[in-house]
N, C-alpha and C. Protein backbone atom coordinates (compact mmCIF):
# COMPACT_ATOMS: atom_id res chain seq x y z
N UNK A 1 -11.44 10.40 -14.30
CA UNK A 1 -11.80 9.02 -14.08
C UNK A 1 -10.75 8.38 -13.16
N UNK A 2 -11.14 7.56 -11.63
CA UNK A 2 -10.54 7.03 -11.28
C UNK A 2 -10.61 5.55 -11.28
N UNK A 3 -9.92 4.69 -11.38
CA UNK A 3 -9.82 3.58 -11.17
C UNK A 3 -8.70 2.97 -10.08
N UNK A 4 -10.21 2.22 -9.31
CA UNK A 4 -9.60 1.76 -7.95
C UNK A 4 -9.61 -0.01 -7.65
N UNK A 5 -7.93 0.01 -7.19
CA UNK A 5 -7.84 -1.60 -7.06
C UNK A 5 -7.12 -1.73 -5.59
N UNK A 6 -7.61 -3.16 -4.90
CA UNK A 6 -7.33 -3.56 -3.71
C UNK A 6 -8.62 -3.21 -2.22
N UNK A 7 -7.94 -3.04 -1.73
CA UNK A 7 -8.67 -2.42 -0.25
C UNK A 7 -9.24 -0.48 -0.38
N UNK A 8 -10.03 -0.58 -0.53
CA UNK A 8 -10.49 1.23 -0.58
C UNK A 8 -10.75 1.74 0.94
N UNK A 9 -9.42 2.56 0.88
CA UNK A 9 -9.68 3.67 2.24
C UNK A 9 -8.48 3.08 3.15
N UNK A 10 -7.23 2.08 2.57
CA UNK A 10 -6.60 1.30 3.10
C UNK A 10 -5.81 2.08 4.51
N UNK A 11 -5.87 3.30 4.70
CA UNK A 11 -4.95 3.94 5.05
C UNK A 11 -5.80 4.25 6.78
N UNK A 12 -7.02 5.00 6.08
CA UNK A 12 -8.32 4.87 7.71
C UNK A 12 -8.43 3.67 7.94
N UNK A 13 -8.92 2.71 7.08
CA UNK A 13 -9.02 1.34 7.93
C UNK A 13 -7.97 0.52 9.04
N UNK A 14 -6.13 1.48 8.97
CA UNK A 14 -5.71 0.56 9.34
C UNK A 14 -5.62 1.30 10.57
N UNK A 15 -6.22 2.39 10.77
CA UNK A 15 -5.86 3.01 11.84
C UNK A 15 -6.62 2.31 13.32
N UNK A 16 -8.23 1.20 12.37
CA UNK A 16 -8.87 0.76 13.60
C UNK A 16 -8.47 -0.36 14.40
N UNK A 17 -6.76 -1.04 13.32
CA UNK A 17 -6.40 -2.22 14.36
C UNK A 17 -5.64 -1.60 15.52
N UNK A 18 -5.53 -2.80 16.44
CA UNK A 18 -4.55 -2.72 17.73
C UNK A 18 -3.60 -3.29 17.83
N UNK A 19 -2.38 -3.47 17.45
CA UNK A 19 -1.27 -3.84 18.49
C UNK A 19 -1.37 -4.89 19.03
N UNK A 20 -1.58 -6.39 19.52
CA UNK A 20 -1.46 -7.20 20.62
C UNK A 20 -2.80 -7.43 20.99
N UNK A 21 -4.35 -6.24 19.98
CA UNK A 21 -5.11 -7.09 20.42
C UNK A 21 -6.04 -7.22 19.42
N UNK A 22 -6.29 -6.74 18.13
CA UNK A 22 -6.78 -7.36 17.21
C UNK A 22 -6.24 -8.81 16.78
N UNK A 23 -6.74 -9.72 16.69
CA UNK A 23 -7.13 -10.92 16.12
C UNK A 23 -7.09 -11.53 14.16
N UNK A 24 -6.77 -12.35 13.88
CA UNK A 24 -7.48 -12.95 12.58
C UNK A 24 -8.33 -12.32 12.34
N UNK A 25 -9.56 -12.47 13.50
CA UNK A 25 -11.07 -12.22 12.54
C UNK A 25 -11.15 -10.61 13.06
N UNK A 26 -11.00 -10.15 13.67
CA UNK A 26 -10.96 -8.57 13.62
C UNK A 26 -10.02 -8.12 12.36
N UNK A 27 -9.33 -8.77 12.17
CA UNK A 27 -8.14 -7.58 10.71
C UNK A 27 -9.19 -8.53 9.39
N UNK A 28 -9.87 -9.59 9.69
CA UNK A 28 -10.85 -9.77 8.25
C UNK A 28 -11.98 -9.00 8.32
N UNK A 29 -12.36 -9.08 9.64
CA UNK A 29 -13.72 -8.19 9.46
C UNK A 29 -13.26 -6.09 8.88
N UNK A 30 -12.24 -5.60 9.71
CA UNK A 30 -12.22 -4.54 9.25
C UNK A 30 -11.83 -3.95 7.66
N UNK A 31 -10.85 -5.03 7.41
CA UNK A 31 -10.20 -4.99 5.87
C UNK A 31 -10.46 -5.86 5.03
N UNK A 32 -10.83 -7.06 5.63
CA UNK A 32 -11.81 -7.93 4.45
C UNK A 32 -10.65 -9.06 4.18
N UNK A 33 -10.47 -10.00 3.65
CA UNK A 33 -9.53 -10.81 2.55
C UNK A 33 -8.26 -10.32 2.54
N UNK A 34 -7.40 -10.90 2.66
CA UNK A 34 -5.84 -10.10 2.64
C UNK A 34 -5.50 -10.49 1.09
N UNK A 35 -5.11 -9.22 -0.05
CA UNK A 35 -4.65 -9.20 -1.15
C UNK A 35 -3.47 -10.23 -1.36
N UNK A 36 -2.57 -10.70 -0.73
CA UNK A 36 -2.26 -11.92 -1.32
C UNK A 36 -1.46 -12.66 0.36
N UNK A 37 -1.36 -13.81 0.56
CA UNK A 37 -0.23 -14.36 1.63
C UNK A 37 1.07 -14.85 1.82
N UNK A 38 1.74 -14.54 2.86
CA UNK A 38 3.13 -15.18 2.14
C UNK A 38 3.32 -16.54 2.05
N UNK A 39 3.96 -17.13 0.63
CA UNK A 39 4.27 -18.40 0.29
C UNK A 39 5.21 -18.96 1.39
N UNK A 40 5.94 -18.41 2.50
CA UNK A 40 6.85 -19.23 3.12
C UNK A 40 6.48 -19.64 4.32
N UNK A 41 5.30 -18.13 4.74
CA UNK A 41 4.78 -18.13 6.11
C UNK A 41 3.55 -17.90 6.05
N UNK A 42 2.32 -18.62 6.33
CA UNK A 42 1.13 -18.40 6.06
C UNK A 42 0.54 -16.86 7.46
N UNK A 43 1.41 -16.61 8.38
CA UNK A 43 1.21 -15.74 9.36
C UNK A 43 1.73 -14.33 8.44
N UNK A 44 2.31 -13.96 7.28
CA UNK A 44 2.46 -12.92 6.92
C UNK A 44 0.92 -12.40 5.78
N UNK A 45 0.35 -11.46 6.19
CA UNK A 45 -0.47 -10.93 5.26
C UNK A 45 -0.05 -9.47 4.73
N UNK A 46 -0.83 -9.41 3.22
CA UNK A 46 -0.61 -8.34 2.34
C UNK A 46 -1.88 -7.42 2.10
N UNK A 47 -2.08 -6.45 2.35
CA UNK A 47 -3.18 -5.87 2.05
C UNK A 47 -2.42 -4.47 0.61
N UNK A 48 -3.46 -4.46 -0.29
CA UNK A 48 -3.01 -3.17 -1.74
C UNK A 48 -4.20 -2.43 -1.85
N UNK A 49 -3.75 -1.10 -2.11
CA UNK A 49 -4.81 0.04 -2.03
C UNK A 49 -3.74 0.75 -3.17
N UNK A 50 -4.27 0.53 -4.29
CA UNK A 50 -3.99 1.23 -5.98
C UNK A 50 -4.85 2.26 -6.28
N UNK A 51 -4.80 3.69 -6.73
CA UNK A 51 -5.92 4.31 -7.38
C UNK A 51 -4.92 4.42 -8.67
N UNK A 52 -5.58 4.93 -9.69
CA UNK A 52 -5.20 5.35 -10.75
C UNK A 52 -5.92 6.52 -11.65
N UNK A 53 -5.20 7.63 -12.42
CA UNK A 53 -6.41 8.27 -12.69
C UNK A 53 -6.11 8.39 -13.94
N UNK A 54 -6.91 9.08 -14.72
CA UNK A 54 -6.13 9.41 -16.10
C UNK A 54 -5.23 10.77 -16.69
N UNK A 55 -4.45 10.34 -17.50
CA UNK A 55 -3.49 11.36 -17.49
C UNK A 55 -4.19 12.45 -18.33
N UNK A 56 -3.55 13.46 -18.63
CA UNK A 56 -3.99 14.96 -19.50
C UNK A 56 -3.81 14.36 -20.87
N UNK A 57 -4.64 15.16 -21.78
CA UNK A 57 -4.74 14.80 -23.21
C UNK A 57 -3.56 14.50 -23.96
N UNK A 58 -2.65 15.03 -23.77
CA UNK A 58 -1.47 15.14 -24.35
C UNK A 58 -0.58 14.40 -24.06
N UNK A 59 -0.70 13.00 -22.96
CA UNK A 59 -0.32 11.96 -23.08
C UNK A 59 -1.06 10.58 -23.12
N UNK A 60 -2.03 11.00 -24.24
CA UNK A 60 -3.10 10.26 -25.06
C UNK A 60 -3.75 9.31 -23.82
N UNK A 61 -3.99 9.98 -22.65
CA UNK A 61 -4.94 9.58 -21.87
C UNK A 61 -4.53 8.02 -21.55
N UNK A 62 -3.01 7.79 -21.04
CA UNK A 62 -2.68 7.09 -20.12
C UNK A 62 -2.88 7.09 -18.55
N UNK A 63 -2.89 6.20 -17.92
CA UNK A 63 -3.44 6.01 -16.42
C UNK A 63 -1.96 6.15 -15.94
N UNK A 64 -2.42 6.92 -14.55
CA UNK A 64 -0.91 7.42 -13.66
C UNK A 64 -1.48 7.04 -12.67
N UNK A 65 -0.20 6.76 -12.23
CA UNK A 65 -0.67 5.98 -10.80
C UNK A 65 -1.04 7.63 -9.61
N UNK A 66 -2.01 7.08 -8.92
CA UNK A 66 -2.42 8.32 -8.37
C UNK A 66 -2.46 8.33 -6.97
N UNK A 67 -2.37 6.63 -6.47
CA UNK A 67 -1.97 6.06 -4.83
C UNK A 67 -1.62 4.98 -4.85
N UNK A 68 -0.93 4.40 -3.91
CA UNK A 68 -0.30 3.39 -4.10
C UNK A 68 0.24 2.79 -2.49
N UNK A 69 -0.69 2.17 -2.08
CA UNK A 69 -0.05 2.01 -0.70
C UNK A 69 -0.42 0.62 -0.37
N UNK A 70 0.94 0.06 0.74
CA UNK A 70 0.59 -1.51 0.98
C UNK A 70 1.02 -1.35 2.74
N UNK A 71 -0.04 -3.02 3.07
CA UNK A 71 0.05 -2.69 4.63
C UNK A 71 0.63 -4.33 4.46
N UNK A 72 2.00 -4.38 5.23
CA UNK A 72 1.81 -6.15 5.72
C UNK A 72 1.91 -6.25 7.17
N UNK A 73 1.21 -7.21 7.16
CA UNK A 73 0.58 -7.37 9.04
C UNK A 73 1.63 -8.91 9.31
N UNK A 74 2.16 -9.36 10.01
CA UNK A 74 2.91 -10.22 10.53
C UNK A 74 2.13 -10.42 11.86
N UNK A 75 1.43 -11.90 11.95
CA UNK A 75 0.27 -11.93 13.25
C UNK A 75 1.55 -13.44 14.16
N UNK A 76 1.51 -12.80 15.03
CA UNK A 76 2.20 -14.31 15.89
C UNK A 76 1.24 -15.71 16.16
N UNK A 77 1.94 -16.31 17.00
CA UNK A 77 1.04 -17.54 16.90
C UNK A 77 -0.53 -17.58 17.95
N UNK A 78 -0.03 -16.18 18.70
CA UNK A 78 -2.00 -16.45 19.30
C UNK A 78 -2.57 -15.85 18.39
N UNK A 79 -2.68 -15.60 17.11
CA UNK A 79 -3.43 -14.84 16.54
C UNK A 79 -3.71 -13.43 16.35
């Protein structure tokens, strides 16, 4: 059993931005909603890609983390 939290596939998806020319609405359209923003700078975004699976019987079927990856995008002021 896996259980999946954040952005799914976070890792291919980020391969479709550009550098200097994806946009705001290109990094929402490809990844959707940014998982949280920064409180100091509204130009910093967070994207989280969590899986989790379950562990073997013999540690009474606790969840292990099984991926765990974060993207932050820092966009300047043209967007």
């Amino acid at each position: 059993m896996v259980k999946h939290h954040g952005v799914p596939f976070l890792e291919k998806k980020q391969t479709m931005l550009i550098i200097d020319k994806s946009n705001k609405n290109d990094i929402e359209q490809i990844l959707g909603y940014p998982s949280t923003k920064s409180k100091f700078d509204n130009d910093i975004w967070i994207y989280i890609e969590r899986k989790q699976t379950q562990s073997k019987i013999k540690n009474l079927g606790k969840m292990k983390i099984f991926k765990n990856d974060v993207l932050v995008l820092e966009i300047d002021n043209y967007g």
